[in-house]
PDB file of N, CA and C in Angstrom:
ATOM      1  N   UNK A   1     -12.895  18.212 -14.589  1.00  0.00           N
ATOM      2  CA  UNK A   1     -12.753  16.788 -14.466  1.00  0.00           C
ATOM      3  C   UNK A   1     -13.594  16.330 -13.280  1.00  0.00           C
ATOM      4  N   UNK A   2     -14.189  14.927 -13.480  1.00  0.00           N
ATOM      5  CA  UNK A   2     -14.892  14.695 -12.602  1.00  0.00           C
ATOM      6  C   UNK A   2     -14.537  14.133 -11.199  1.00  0.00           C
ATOM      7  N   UNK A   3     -15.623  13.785 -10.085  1.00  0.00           N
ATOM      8  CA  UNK A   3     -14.531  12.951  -9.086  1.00  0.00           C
ATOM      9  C   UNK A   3     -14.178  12.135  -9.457  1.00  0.00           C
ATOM     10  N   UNK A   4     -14.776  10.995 -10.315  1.00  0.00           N
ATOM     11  CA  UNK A   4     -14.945   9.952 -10.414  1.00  0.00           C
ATOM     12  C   UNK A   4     -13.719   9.718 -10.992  1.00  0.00           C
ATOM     13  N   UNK A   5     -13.804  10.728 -11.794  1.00  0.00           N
ATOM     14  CA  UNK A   5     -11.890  10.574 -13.318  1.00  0.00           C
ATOM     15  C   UNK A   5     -10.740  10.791 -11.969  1.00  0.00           C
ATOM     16  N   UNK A   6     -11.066  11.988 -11.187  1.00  0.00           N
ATOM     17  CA  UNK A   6      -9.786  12.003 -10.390  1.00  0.00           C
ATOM     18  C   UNK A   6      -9.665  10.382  -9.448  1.00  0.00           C
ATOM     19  N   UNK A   7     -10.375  10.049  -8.766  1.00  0.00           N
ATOM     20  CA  UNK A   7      -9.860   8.915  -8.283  1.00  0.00           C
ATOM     21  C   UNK A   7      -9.769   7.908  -8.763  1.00  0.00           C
ATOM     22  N   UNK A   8      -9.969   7.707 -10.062  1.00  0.00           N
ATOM     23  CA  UNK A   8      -9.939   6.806 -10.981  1.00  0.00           C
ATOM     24  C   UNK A   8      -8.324   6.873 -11.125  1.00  0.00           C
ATOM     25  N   UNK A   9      -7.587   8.096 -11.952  1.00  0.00           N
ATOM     26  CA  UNK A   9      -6.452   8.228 -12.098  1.00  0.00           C
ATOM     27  C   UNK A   9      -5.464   8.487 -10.557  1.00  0.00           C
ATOM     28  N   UNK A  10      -6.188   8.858  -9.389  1.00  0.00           N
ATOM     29  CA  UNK A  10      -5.047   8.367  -8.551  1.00  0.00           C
ATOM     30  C   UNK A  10      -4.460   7.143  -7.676  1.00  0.00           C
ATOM     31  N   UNK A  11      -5.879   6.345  -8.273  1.00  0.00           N
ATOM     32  CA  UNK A  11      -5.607   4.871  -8.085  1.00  0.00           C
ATOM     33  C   UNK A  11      -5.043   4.249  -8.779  1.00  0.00           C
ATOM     34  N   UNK A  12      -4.817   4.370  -9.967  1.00  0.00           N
ATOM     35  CA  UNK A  12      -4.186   4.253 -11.386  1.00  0.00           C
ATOM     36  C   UNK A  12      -2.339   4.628 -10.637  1.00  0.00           C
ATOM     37  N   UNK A  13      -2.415   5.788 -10.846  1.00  0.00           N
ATOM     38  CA  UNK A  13      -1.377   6.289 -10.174  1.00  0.00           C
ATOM     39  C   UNK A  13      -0.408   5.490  -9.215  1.00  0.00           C
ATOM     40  N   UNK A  14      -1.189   5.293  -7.754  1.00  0.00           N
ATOM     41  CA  UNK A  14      -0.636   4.782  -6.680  1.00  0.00           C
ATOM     42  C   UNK A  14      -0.044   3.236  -6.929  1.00  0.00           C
ATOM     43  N   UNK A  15      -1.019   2.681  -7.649  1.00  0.00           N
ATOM     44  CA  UNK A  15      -0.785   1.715  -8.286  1.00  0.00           C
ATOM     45  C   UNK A  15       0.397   1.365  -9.350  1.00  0.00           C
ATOM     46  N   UNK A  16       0.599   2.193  -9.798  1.00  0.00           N
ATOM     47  CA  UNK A  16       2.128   2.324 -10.550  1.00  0.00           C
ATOM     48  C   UNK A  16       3.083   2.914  -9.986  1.00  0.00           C
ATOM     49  N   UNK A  17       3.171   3.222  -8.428  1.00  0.00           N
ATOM     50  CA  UNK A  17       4.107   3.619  -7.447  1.00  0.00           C
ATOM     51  C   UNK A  17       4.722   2.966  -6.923  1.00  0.00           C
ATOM     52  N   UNK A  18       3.099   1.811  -6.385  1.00  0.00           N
ATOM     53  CA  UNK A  18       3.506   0.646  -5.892  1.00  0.00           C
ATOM     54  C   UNK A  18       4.134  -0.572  -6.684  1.00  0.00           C
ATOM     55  N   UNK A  19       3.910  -0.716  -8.056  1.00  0.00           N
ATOM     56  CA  UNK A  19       4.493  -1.756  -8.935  1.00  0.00           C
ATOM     57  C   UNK A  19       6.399  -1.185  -8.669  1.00  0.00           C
ATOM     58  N   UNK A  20       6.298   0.177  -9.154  1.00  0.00           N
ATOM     59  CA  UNK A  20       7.791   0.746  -9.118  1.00  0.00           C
ATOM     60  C   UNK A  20       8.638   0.205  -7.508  1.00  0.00           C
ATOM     61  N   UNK A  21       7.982   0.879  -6.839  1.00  0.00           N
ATOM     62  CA  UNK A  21       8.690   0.833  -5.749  1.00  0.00           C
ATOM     63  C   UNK A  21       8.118  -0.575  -4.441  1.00  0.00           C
ATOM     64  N   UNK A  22       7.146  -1.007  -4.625  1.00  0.00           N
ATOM     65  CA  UNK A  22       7.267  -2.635  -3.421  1.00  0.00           C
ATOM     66  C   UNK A  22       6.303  -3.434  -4.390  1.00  0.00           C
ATOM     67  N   UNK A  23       7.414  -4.235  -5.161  1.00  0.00           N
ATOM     68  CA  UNK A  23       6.863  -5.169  -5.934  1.00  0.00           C
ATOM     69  C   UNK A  23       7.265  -5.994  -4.843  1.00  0.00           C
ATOM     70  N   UNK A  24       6.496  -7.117  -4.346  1.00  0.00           N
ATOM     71  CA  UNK A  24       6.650  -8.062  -3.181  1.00  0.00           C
ATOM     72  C   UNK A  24       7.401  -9.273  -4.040  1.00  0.00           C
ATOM     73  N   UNK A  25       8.126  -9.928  -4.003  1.00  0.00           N
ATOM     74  CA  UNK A  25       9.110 -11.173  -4.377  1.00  0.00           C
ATOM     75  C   UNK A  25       8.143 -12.318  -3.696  1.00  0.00           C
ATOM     76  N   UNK A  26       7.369 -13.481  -4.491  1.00  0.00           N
ATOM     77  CA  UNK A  26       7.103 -14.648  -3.345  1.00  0.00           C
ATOM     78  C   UNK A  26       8.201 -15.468  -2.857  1.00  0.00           C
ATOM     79  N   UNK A  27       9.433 -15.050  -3.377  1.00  0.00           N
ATOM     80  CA  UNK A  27      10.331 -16.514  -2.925  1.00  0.00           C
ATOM     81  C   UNK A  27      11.480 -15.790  -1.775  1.00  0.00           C
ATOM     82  N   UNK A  28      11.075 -14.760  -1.486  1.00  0.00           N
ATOM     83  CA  UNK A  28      12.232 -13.752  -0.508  1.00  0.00           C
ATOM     84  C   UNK A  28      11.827 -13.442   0.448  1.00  0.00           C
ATOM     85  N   UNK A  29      12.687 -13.434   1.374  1.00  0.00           N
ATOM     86  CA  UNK A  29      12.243 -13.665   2.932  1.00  0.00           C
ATOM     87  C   UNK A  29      12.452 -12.195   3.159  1.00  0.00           C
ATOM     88  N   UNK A  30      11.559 -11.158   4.001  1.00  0.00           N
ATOM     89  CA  UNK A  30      11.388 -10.073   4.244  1.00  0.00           C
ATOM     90  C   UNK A  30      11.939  -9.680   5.885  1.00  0.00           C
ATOM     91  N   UNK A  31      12.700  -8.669   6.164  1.00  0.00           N
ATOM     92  CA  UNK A  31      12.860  -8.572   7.659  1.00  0.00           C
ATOM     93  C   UNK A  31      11.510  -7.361   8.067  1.00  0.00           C
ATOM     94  N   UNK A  32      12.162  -6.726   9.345  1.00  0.00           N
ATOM     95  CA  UNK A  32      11.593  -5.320   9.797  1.00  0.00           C
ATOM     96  C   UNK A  32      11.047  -4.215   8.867  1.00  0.00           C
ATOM     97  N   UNK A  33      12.153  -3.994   8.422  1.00  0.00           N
ATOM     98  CA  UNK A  33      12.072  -2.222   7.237  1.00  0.00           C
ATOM     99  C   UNK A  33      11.108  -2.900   6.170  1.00  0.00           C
ATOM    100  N   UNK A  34      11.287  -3.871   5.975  1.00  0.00           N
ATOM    101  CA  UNK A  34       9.980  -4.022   4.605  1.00  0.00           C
ATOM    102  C   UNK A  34       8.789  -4.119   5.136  1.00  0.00           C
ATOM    103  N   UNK A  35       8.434  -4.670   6.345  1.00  0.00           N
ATOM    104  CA  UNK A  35       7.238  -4.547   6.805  1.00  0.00           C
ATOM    105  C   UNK A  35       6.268  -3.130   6.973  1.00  0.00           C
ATOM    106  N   UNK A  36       7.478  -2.149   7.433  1.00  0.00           N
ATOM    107  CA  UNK A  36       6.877  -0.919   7.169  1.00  0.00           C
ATOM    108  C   UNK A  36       6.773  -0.484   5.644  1.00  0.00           C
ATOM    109  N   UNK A  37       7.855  -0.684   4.837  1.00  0.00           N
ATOM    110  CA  UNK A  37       7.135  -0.514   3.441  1.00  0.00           C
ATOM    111  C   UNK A  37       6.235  -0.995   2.672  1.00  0.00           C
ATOM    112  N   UNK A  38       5.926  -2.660   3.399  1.00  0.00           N
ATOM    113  CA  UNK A  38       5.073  -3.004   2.589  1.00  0.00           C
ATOM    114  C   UNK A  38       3.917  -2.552   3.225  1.00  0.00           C
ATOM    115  N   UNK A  39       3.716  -2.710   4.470  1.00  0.00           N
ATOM    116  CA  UNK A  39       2.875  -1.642   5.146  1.00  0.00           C
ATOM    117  C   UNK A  39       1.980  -0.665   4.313  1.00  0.00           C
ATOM    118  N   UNK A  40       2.676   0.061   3.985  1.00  0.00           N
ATOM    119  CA  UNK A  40       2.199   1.610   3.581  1.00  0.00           C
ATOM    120  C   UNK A  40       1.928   1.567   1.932  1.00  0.00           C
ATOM    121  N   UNK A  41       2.359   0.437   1.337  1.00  0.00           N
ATOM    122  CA  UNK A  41       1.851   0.568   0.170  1.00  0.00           C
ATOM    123  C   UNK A  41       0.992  -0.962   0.424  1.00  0.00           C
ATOM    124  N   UNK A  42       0.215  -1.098   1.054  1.00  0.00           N
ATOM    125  CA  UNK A  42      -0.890  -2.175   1.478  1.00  0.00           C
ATOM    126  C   UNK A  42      -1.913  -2.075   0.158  1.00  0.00           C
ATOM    127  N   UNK A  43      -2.472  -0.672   0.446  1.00  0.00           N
ATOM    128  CA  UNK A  43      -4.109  -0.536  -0.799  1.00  0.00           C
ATOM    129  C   UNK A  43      -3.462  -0.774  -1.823  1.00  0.00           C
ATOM    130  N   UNK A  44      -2.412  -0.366  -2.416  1.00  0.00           N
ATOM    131  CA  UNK A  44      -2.125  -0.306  -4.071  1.00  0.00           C
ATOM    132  C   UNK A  44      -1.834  -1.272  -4.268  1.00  0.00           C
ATOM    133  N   UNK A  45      -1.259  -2.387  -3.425  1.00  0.00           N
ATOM    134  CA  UNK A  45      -0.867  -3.651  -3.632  1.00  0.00           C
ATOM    135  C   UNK A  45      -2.184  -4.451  -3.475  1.00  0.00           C
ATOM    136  N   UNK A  46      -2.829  -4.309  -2.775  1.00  0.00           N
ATOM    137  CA  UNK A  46      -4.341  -4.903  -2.749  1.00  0.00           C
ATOM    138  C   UNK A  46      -4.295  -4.603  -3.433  1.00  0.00           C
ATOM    139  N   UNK A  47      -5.146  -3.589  -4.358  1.00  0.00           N
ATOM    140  CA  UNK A  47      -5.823  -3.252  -5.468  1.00  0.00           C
ATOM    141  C   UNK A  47      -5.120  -4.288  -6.966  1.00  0.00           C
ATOM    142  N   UNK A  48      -3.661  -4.191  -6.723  1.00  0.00           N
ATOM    143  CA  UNK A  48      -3.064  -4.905  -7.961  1.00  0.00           C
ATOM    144  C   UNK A  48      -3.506  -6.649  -8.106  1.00  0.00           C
ATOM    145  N   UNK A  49      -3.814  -6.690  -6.715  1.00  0.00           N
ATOM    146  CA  UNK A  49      -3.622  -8.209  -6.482  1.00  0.00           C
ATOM    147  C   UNK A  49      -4.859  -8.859  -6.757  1.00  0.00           C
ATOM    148  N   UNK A  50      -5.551  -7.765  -6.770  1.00  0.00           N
ATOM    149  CA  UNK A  50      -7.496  -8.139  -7.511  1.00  0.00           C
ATOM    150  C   UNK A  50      -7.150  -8.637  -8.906  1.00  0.00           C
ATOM    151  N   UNK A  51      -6.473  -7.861  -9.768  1.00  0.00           N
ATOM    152  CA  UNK A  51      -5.944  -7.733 -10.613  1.00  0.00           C
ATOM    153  C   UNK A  51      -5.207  -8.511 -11.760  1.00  0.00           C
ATOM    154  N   UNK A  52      -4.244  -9.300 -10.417  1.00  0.00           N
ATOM    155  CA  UNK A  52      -2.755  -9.981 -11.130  1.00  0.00           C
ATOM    156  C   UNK A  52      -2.754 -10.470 -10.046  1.00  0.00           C
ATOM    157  N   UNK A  53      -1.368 -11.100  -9.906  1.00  0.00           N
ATOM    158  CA  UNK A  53      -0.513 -12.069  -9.511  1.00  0.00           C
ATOM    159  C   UNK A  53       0.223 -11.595  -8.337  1.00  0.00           C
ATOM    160  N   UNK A  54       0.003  -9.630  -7.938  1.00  0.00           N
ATOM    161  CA  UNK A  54       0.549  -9.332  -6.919  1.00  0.00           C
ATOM    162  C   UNK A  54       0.423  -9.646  -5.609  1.00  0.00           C
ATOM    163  N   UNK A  55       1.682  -9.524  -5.071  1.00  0.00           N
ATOM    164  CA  UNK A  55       0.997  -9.599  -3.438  1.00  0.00           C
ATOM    165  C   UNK A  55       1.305  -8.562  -2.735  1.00  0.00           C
ATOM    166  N   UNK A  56       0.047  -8.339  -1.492  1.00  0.00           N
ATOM    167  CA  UNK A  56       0.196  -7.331  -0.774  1.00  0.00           C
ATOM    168  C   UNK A  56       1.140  -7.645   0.728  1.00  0.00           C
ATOM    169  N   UNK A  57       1.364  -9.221   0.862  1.00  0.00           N
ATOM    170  CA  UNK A  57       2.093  -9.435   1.850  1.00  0.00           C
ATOM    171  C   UNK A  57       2.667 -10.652   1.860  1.00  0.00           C
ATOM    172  N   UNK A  58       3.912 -10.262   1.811  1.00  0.00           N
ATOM    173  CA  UNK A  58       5.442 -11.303   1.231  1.00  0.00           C
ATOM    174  C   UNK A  58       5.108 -12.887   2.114  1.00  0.00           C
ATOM    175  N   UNK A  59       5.309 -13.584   1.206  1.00  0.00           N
ATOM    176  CA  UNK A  59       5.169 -15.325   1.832  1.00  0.00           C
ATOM    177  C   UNK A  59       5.679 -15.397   2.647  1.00  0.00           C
ATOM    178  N   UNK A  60       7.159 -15.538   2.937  1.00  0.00           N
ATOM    179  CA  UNK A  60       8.306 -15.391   4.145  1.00  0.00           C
ATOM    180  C   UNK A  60       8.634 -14.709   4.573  1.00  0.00           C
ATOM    181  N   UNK A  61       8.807 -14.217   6.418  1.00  0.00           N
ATOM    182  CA  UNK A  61       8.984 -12.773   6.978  1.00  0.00           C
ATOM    183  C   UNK A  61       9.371 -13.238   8.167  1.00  0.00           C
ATOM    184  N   UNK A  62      10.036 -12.447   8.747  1.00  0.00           N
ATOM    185  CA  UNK A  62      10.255 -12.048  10.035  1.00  0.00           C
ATOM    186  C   UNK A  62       9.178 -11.859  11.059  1.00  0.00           C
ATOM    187  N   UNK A  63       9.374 -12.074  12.483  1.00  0.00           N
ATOM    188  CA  UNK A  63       8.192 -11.945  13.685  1.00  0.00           C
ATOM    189  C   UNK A  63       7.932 -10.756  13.222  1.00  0.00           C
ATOM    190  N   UNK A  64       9.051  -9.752  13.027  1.00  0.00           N
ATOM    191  CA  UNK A  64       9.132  -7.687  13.326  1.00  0.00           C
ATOM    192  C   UNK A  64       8.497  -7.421  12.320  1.00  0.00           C
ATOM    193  N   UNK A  65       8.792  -8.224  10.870  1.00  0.00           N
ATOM    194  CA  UNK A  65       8.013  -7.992  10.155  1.00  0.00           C
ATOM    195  C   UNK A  65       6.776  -7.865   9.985  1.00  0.00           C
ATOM    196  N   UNK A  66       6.288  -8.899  10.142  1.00  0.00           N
ATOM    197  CA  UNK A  66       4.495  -8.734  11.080  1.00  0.00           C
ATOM    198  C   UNK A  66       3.940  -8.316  11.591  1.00  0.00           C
ATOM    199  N   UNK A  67       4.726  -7.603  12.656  1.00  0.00           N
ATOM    200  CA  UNK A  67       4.191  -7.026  13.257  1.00  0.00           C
ATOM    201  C   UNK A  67       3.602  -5.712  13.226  1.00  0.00           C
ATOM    202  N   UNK A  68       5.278  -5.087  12.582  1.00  0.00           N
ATOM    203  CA  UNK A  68       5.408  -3.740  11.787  1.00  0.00           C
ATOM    204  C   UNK A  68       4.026  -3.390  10.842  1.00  0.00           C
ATOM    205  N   UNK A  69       4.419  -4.977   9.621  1.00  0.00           N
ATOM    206  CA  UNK A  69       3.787  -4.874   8.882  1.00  0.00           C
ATOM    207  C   UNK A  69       1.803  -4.405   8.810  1.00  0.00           C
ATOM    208  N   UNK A  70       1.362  -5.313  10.266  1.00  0.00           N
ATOM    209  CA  UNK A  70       0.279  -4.946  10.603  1.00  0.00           C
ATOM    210  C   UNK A  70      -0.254  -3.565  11.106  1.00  0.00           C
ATOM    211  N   UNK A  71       0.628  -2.405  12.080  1.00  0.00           N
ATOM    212  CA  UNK A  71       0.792  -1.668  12.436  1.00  0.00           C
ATOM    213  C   UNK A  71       0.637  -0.754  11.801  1.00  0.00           C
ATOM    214  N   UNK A  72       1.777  -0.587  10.372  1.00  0.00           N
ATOM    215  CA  UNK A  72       1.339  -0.221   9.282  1.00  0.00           C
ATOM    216  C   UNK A  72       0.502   0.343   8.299  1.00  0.00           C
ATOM    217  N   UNK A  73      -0.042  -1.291   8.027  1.00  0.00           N
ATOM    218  CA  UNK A  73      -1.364  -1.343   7.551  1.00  0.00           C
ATOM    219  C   UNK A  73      -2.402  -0.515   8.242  1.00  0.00           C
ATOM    220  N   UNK A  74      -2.460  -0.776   9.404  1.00  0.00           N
ATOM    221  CA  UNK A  74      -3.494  -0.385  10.341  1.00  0.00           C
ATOM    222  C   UNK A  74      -3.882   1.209  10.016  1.00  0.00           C
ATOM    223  N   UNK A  75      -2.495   1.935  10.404  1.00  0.00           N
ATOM    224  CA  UNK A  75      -2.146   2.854   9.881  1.00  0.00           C
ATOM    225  C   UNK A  75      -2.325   3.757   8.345  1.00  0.00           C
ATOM    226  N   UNK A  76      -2.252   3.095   8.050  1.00  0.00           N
ATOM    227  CA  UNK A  76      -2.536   3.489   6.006  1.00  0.00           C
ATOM    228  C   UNK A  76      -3.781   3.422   5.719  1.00  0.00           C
ATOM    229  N   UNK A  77      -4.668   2.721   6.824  1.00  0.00           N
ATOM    230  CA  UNK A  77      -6.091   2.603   6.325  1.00  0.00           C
ATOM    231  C   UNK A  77      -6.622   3.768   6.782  1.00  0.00           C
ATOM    232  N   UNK A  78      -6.277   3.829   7.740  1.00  0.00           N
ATOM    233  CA  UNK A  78      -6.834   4.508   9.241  1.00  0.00           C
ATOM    234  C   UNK A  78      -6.524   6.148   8.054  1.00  0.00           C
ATOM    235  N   UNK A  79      -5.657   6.771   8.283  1.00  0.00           N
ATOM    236  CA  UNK A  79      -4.900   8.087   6.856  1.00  0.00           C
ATOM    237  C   UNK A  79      -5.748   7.943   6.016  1.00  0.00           C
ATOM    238  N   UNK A  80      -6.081   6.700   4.809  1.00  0.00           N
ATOM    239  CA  UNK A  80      -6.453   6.635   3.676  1.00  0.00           C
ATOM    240  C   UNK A  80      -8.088   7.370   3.629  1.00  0.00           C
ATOM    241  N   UNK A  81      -9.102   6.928   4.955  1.00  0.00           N
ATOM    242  CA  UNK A  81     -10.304   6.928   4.947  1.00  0.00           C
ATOM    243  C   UNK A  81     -10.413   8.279   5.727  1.00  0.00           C
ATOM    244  N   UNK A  82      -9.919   8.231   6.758  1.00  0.00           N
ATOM    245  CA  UNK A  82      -9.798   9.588   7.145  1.00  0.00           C
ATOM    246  C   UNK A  82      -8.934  10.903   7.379  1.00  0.00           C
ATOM    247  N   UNK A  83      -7.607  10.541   6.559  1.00  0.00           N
ATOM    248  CA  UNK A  83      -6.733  12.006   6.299  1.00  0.00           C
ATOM    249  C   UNK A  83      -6.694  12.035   4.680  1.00  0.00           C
ATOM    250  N   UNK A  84      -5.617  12.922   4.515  1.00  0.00           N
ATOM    251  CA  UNK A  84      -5.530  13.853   3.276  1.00  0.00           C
ATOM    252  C   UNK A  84      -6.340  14.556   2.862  1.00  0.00           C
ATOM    253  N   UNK A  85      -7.610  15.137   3.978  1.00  0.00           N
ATOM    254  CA  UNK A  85      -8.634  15.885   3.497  1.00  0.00           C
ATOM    255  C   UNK A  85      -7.330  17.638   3.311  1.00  0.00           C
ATOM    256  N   UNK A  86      -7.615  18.279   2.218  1.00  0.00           N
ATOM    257  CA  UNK A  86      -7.483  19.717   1.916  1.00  0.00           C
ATOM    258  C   UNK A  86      -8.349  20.891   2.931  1.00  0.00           C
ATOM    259  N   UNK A  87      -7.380  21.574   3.495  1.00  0.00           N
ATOM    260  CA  UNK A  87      -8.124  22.729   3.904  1.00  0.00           C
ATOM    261  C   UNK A  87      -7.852  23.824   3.655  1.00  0.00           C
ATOM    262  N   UNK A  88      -8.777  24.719   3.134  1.00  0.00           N
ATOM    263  CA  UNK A  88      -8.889  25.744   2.276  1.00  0.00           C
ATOM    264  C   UNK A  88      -9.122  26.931   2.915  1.00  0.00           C
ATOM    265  N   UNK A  89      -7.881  27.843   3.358  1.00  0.00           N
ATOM    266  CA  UNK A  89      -8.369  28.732   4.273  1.00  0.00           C
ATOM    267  C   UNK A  89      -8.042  30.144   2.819  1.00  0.00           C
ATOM    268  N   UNK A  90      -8.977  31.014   3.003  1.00  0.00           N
ATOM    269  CA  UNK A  90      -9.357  32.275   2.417  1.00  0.00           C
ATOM    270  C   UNK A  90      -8.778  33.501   3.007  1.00  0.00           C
TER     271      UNK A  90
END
């Protein structure tokens, strides 16, 4: 399989993780703890929101939320581009 198919299907993937588990509500006010969840599922919710109607960050929130939420993010990008590399020791 190619690269192209694998990250094809684990964007596919993440993306149906994120529908399952932080579908964002526009009419619900978010505290702290969602900021870190929505946080961390930031890309897949981007990605949906190219897409559809999703959002990657809830209309109404909390200061902590924001803050978190940015922190987060910051975080998930920062992992996304440069961790989960495999190392292959012999």
């Amino acid at each position: 399989m190619g690269c192209l198919t694998r990250l094809c299907i684990y964007i596919a993937v993440m993306c149906l993780v994120g529908w399952l588990f932080c579908d964002i509500s526009p009419e619900k006010t978010y505290s702290w703890y969602h900021g870190i969840w929505h946080g961390l599922f930031f890309i897949p919710n981007l990605i949906r929101s190219w897409f559809g109607d999703a959002l990657y960050k809830a209309n109404y929130y909390t200061d902590a939320y924001n803050v978190l939420w940015w922190i987060t993010t910051i975080m998930s990008c920062i992992g996304t581009v440069f961790g989960g590399g495999r190392k292959e020791y012999y």
